[in-house]
Protein backbone atom coordinates (compact mmCIF):
# COMPACT_ATOMS: atom_id res chain seq x y z
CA UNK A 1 135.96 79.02 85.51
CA UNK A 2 137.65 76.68 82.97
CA UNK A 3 137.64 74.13 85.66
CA UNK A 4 134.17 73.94 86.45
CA UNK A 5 132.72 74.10 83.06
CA UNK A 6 131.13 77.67 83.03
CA UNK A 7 130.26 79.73 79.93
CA UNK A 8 132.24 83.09 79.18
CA UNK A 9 129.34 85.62 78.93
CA UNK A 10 129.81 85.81 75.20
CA UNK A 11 129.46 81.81 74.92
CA UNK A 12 126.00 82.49 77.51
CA UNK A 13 124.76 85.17 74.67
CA UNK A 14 124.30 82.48 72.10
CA UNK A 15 123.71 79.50 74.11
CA UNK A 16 120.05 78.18 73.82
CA UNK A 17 117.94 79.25 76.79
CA UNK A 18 115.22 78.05 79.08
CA UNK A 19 111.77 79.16 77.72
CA UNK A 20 111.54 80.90 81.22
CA UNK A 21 111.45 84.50 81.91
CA UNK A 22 111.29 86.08 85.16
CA UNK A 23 108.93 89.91 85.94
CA UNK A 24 109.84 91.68 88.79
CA UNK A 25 106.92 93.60 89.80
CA UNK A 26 107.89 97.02 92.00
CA UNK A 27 110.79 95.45 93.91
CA UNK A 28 112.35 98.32 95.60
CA UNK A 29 116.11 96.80 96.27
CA UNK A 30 119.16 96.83 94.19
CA UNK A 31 120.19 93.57 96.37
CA UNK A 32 117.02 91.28 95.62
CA UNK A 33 117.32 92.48 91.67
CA UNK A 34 121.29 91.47 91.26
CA UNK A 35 120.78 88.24 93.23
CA UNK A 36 117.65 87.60 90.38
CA UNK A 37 120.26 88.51 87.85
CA UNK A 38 122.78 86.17 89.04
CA UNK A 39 120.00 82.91 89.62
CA UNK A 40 118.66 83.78 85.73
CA UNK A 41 122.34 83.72 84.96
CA UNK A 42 122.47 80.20 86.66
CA UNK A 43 119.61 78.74 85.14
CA UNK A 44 120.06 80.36 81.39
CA UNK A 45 116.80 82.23 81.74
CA UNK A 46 115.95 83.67 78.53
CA UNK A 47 115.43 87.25 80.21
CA UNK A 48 114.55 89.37 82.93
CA UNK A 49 111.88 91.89 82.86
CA UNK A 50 111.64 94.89 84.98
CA UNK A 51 108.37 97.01 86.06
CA UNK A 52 107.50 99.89 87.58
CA UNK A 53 109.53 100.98 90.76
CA UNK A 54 111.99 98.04 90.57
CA UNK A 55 115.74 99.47 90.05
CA UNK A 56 117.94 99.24 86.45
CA UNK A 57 121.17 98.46 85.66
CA UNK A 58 123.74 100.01 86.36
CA UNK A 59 122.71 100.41 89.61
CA UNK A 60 125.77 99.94 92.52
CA UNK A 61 122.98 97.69 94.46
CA UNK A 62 123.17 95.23 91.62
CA UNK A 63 126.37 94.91 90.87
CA UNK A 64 127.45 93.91 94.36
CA UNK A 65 125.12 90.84 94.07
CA UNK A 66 124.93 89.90 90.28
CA UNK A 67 128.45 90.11 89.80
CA UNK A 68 127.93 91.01 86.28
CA UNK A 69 125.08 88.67 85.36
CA UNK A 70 123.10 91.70 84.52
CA UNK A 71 126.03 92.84 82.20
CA UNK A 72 124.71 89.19 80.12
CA UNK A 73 121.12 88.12 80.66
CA UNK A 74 118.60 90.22 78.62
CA UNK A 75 116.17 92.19 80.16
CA UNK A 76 113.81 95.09 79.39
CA UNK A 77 112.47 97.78 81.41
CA UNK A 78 108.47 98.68 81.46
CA UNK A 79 107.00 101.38 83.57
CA UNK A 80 103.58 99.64 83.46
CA UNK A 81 103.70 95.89 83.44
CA UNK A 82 100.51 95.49 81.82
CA UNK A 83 101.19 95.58 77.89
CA UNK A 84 104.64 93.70 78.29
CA UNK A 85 102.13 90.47 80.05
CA UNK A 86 99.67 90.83 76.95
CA UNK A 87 102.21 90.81 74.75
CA UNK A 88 103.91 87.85 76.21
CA UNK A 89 100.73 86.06 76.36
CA UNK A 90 100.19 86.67 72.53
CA UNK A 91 103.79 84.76 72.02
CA UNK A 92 102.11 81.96 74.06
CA UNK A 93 103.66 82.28 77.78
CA UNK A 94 101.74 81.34 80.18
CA UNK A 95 101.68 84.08 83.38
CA UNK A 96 102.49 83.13 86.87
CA UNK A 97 102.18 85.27 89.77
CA UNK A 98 104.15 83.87 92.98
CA UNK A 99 101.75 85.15 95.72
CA UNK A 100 99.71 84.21 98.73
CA UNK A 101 96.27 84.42 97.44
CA UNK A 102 92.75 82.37 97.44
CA UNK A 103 92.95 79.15 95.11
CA UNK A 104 97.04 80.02 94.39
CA UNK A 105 98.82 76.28 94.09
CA UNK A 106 101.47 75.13 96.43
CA UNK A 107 104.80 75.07 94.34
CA UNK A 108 105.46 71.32 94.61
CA UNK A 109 102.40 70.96 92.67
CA UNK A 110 103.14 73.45 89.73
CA UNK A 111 104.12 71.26 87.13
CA UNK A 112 104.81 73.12 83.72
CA UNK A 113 104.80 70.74 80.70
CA UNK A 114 108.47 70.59 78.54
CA UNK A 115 106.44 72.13 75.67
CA UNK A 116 104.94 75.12 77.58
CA UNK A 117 106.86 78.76 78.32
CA UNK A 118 106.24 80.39 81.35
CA UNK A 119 106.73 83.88 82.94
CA UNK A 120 107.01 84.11 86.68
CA UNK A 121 105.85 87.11 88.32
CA UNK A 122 107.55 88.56 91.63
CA UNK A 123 105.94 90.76 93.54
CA UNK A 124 107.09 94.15 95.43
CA UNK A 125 109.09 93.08 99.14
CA UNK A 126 105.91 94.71 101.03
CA UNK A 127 102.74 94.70 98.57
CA UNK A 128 103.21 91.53 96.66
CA UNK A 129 102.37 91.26 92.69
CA UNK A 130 100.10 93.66 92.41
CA UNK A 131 96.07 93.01 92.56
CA UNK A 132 96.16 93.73 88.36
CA UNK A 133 98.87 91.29 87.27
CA UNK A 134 97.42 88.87 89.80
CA UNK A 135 93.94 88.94 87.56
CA UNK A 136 96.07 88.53 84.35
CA UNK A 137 98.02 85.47 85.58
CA UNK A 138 96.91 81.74 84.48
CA UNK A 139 98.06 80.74 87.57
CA UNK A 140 99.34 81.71 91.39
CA UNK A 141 102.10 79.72 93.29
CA UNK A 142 102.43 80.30 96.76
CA UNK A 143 105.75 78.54 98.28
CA UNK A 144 104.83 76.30 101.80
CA UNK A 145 106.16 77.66 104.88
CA UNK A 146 106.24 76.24 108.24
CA UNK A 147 107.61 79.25 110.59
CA UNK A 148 105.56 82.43 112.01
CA UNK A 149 106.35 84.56 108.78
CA UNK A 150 104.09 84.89 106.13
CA UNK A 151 107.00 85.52 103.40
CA UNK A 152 110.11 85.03 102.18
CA UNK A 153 112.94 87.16 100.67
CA UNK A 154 112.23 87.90 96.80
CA UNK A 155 115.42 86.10 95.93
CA UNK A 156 115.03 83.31 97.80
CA UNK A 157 112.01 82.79 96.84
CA UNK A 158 112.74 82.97 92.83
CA UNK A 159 115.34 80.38 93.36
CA UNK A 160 113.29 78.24 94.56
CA UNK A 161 110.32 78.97 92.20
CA UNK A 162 113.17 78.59 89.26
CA UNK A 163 114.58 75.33 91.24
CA UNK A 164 110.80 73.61 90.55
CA UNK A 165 110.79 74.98 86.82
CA UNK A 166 113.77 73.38 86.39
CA UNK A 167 112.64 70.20 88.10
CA UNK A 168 109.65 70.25 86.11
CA UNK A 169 110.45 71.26 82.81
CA UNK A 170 113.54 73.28 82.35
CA UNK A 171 116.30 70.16 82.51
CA UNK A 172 114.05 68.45 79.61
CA UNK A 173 115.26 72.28 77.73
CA UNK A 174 118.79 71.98 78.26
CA UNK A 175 118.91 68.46 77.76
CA UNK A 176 117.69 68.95 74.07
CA UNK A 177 119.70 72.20 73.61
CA UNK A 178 123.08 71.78 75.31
């Protein structure tokens, strides 16, 4: 890792992070929640926020994919989603659900300002974000597709969603913090 520049996990623990943080709403695999680990890891998400349903570390599902990510990037657990959103939107973050709904905005035109902090909701692999954290969101993204499916894999999807962030917003972060 010396080579390519990487932080040791203890050098990730203090290093200034992205004022991003990432919900998973009821996602039912281990697979989908270690790849989200490792792609927070990547960006320097500041942490990862499990609800409901949606497996915990340890869990042999996401080790295989996070490859110890989730052994680094901070993240809570919360049965019901509902008071961890109000209380991140008393701390100022702005909510955003990623789902295919009436009025959502196409992800190339999401652009959150340097100065803003953001929580990205994704929703369960079947049922989406659910219809209550939809109402609570500022906002809804819904990523273009061209193909016959209506969806794509959660953690595909939150790469990308993290990839416009970063485009956005998040460089502007690590530029001032590095």
């Amino acid at each position: 890792m010396h080579e390519l520049g990487r932080m040791t996990p203890v050098e990730f623990a203090t290093a200034p992070k992205i004022p991003l943080i990432v919900v998973l709403d009821n996602i039912r695999s281990g697979n989908n929640v270690g790849s989200v680990f490792r792609t927070s890891d990547a960006f320097r998400l500041e942490e990862v926020i499990l609800g409901g349903i949606t497996v915990k570390p340890p869990h042999r599902d996401i080790m295989k994919t996070a490859l110890g990510a989730d052994e680094h990037v901070a993240w809570s657990h919360y049965e019901d989603l509902m008071p961890a959103l109000h209380i991140l939107k008393e701390k100022g973050y702005k909510i955003a659900s990623v789902e295919q709904v009436e009025n959502s905005v196409s992800l190339e035109k999401w652009s959150p300002a340097a100065d803003e902090k953001w929580c990205v909701v994704m929703g369960n692999e079947v049922a989406g974000v659910s219809d209550e954290v939809v109402s609570t969101s500022d906002i809804c993204i819904e990523v273009p597709q061209f193909g016959s499916k209506h969806s794509l894999n959660i953690a595909v999807c939150t790469g990308m969603v993290f990839w416009q962030y970063m485009v956005q917003s998040g460089l502007k972060h690590l530029t001032a913090t590095q």
